[in-house]
Protein backbone atom coordinates (compact mmCIF):
# COMPACT_ATOMS: atom_id res chain seq x y z
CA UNK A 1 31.86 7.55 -30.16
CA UNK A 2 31.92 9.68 -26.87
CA UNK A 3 28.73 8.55 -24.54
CA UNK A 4 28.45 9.36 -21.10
CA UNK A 5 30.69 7.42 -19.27
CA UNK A 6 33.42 9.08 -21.56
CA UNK A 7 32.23 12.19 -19.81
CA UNK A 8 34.49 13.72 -16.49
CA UNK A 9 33.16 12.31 -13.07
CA UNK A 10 32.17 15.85 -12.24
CA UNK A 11 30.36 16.33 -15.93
CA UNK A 12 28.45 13.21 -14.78
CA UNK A 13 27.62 14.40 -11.44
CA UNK A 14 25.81 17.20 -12.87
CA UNK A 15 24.26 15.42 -15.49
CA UNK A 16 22.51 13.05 -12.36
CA UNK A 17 21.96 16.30 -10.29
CA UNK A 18 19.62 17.06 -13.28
CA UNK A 19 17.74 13.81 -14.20
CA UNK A 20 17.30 13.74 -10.56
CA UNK A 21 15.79 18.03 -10.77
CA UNK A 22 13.42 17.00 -13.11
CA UNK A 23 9.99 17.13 -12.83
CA UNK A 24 6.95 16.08 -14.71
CA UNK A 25 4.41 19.32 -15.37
CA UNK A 26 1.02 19.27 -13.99
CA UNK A 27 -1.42 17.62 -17.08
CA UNK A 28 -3.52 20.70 -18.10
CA UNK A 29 -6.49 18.79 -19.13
CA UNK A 30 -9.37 17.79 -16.91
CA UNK A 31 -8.47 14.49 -15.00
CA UNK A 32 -11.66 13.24 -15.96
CA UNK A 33 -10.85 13.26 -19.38
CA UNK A 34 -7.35 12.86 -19.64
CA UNK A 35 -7.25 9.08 -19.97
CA UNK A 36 -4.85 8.71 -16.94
CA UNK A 37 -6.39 5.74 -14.65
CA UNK A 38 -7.21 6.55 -11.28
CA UNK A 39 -9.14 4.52 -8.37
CA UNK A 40 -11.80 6.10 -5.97
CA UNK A 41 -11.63 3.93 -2.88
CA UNK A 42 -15.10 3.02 -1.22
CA UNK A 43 -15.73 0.52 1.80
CA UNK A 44 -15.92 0.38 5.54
CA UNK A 45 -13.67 2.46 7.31
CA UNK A 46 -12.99 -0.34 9.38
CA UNK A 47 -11.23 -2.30 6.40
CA UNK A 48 -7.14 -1.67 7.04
CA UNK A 49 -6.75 -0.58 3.84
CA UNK A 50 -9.64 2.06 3.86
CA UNK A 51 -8.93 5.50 5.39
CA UNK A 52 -11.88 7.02 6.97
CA UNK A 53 -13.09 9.72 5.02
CA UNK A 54 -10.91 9.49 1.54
CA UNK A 55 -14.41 9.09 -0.66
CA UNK A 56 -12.97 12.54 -2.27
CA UNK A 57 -9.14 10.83 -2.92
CA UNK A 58 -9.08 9.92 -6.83
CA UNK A 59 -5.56 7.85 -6.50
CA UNK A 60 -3.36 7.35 -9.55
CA UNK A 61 -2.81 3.85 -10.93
CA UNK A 62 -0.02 5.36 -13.08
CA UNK A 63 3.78 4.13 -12.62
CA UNK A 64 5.64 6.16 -10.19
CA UNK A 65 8.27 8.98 -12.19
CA UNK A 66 11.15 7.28 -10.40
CA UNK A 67 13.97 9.54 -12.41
CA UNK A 68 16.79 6.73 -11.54
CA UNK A 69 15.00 3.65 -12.26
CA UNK A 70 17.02 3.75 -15.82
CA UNK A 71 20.44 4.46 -14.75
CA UNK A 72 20.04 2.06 -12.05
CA UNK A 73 19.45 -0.60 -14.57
CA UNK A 74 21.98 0.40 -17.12
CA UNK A 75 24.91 -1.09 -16.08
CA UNK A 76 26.84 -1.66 -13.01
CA UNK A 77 29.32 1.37 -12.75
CA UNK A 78 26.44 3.85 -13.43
CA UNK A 79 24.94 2.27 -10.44
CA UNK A 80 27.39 2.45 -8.27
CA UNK A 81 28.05 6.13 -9.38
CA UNK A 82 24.20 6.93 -8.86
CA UNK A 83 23.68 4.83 -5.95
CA UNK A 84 26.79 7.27 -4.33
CA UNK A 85 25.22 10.37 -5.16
CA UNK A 86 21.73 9.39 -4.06
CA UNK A 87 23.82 8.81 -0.70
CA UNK A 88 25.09 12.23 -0.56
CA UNK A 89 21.83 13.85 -1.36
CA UNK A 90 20.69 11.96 1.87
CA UNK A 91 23.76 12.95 4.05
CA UNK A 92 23.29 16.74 2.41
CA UNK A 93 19.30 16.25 3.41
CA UNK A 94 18.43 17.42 -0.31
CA UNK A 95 15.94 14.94 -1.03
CA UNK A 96 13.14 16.83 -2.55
CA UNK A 97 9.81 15.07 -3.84
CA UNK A 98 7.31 16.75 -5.48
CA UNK A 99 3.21 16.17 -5.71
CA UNK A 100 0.49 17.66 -7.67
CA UNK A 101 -2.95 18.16 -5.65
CA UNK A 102 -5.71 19.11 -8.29
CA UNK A 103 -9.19 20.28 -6.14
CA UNK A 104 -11.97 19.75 -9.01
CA UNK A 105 -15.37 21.40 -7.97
CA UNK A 106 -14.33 21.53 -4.61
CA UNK A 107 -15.32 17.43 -4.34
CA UNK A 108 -12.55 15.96 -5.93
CA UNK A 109 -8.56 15.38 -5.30
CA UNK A 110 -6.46 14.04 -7.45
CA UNK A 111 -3.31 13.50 -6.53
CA UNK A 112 -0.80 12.94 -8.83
CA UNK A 113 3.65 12.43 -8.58
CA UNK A 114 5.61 14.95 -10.39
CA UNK A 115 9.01 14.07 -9.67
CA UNK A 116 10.48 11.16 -7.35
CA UNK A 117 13.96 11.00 -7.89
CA UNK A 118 14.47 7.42 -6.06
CA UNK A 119 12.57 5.73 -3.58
CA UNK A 120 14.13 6.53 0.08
CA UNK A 121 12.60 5.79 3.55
CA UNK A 122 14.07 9.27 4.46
CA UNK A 123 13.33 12.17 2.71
CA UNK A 124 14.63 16.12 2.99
CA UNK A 125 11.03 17.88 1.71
CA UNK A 126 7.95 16.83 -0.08
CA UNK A 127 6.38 19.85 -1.92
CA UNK A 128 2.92 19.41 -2.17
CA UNK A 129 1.15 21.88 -5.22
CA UNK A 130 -2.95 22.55 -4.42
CA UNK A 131 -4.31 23.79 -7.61
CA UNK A 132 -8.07 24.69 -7.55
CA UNK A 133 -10.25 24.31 -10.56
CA UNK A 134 -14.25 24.29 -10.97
CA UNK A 135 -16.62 25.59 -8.42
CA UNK A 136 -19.35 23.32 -6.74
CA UNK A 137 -22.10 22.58 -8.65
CA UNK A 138 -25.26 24.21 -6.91
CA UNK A 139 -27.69 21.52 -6.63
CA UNK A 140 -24.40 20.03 -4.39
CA UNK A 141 -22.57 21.46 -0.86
CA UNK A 142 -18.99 22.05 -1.12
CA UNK A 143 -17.47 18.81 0.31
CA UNK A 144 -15.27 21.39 2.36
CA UNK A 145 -18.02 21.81 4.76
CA UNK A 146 -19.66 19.51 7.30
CA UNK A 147 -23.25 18.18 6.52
CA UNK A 148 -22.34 16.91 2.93
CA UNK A 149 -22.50 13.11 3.59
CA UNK A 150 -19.75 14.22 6.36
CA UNK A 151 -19.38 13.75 9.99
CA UNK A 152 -21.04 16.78 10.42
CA UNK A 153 -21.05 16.64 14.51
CA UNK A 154 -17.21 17.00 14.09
CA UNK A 155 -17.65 20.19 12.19
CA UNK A 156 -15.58 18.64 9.33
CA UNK A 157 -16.26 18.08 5.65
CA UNK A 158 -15.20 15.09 3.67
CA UNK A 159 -12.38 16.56 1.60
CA UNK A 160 -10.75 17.54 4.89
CA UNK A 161 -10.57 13.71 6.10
CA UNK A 162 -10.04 12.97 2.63
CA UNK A 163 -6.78 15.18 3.00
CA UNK A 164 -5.95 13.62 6.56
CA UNK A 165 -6.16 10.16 4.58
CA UNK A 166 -3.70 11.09 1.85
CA UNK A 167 -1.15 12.18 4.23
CA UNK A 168 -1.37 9.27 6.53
CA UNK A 169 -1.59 7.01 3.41
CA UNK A 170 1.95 8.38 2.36
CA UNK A 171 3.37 8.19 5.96
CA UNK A 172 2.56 4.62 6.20
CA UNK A 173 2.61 3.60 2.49
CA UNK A 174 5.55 5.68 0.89
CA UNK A 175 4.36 7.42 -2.15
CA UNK A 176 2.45 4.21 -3.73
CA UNK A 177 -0.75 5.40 -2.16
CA UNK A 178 -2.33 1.80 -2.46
CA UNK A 179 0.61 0.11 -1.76
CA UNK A 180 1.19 -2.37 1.51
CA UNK A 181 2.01 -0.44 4.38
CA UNK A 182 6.04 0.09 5.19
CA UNK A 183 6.23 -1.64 8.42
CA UNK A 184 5.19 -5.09 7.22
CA UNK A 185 8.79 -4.78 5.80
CA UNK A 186 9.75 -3.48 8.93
CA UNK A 187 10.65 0.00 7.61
CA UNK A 188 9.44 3.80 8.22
CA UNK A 189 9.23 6.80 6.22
CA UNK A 190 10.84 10.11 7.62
CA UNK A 191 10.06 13.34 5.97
CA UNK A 192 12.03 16.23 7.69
CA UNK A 193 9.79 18.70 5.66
CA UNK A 194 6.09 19.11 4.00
CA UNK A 195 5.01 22.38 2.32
CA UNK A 196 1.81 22.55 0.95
CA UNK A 197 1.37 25.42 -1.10
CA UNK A 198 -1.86 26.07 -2.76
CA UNK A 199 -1.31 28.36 -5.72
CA UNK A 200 -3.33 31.46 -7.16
CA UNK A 201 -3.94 31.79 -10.71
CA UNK A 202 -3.43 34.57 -13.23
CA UNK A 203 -6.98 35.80 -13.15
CA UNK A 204 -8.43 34.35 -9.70
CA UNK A 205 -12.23 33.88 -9.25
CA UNK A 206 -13.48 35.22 -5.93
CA UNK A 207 -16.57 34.02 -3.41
CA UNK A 208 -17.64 36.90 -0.72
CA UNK A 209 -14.74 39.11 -1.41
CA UNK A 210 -12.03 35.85 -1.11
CA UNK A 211 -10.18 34.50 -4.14
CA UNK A 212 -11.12 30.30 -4.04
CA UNK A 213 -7.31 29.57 -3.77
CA UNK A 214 -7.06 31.61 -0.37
CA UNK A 215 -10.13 29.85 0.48
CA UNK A 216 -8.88 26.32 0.25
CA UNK A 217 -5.31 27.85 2.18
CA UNK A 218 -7.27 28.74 5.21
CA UNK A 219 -9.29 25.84 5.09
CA UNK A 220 -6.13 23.21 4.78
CA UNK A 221 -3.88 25.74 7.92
CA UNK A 222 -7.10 25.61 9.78
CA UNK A 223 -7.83 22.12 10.08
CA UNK A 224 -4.19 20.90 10.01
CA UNK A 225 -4.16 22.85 13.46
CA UNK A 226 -7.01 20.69 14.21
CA UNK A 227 -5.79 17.29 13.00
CA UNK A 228 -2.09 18.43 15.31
CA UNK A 229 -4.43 18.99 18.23
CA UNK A 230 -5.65 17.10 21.02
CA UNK A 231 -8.75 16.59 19.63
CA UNK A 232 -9.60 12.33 20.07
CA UNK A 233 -11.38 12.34 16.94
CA UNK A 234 -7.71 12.60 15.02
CA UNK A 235 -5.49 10.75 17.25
CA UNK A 236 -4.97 7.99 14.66
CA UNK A 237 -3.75 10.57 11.94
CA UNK A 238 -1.67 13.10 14.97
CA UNK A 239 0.69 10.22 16.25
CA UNK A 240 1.07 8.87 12.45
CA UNK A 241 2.29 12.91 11.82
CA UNK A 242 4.15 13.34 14.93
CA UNK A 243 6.32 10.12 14.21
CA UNK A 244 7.38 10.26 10.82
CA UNK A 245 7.13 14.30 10.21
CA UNK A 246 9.92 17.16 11.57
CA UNK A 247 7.76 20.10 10.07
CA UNK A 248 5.09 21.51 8.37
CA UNK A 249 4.28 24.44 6.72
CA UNK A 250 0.85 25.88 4.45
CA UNK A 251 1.77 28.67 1.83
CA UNK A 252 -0.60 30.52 -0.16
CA UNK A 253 1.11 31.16 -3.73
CA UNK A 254 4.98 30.64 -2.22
CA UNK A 255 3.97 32.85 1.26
CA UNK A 256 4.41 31.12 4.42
CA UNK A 257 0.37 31.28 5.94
CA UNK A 258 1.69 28.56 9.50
CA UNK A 259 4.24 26.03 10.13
CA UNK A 260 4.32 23.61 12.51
CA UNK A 261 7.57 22.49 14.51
CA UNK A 262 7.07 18.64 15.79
CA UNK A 263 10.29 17.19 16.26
CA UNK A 264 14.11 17.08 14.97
CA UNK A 265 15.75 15.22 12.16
CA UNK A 266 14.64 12.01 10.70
CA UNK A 267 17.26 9.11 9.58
CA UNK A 268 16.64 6.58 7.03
CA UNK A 269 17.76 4.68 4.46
CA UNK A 270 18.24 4.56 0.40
CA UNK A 271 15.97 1.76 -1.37
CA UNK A 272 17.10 1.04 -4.27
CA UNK A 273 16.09 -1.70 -7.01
């Protein structure tokens, strides 16, 4: 019976270059009630493993959507055939990983993996989706602004630092969020590329004449400009960025809002099981 090593190499080929496309679509029910576990991390900032800040950060306990893990495993000349092609997707820098951002109420984030083909220390683009759903309730401030349980003499609201925390908690962590940090393994994560672009919905709702969605754009190119600055207050996050990051760009609904240039190529190498 024909299976897929029966296949041509090339056949093969394409069939990886589409397990390794796929991507797992955004869950359309409420996080709260969608049964998926997630932790909410609270402590003193001075703990290691607590980012200043991340009180908004609902992190998933879910298995990572590793697309190779199974060919990996299935026997050794699909390996070696996978483990080749996940070598020339580094050498071609097309590397691409993909993360889900829901804003709930404008007080939550849940961040959630869509598609990680394999687990590499250097990576061509992570694409970073902001959806926004719910409005604030009003006997609450939205945790965008300063002076809702924030550092309000920094003129920054919680779900900014909570944002700062999630990207420096992948730069130093890979994408298990609550996982130990690289370098006690001595290794580093290079990302040649993040776009984060928030998207607009069908039928947008609108606050003073703005739709939320470009809202929550301006608000994540504003302070990213802040966090790249000179400002001492972000030093720990910059230098993290600056050293593991080659661009970034903010979108609203797939149009370029800023980019930043910070440095040239990253190397790295292929982890696999």
């Amino acid at each position: 019976m024909p299976h897929l090593l029966t296949l041509p190499q090339e056949i093969r080929d394409i069939v990886y270059e589409y397990i390794f496309a796929l991507v797992d679509p955004p869950t359309e029910r409420s996080p709260v009630t969608s049964g998926r576990p997630r932790k909410q991390i609270h402590g003193d900032s001075s703990d290691p493993n607590v980012e200043f800040g991340e009180r908004c950060n609902q992190y998933p306990l879910m298995p990572l959507p590793i697309s190779s893990t199974s060919l990996l495993l299935t026997n050794r000349q699909l390996k070696a055939e996978v483990t080749f092609f996940m070598q020339s997707l580094e050498k071609t820098h097309a590397l691409v990983y993909q993360l889900d951002c829901l804003i709930l109420h404008e007080q939550y984030l849940y961040p959630t993996w869509l598609s990680i083909p394999y687990l590499s220390e250097s990576i061509a683009s992570v694409q970073v989706t902001f959806r926004v759903e719910g409005k604030c309730s009003p006997a609450r401030r939205s945790a965008w602004r300063a002076g809702d349980g924030g550092p309000s003499y920094l003129g920054v609201g919680y779900l900014v630092w909570s944002l700062f925390a999630l990207l420096r908690r992948f730069l130093i962590r890979g994408p298990h969020f609550l996982g130990p940090c690289l370098s006690t393994s001595n290794r580093k994560l290079c990302v040649r590329e993040i776009l984060l672009n928030v998207v607009m919905p069908e039928i947008p709702s609108h606050k003073d004449g703005w739709a939320e969605e470009e809202i929550v754009a301006l608000h994540i190119s504003s302070h990213l400009g802040y966090l790249l600055g000179n400002s001492k207050y972000t030093a720990g996050y910059r230098d993290i960025v600056y050293e593991h990051v080659g661009l970034i760009r903010v979108l609203l609904d797939g149009k370029e809002l800023r980019a930043w240039n910070l440095k040239g190529d990253c190397e790295g190498t292929v982890t696999t099981p």
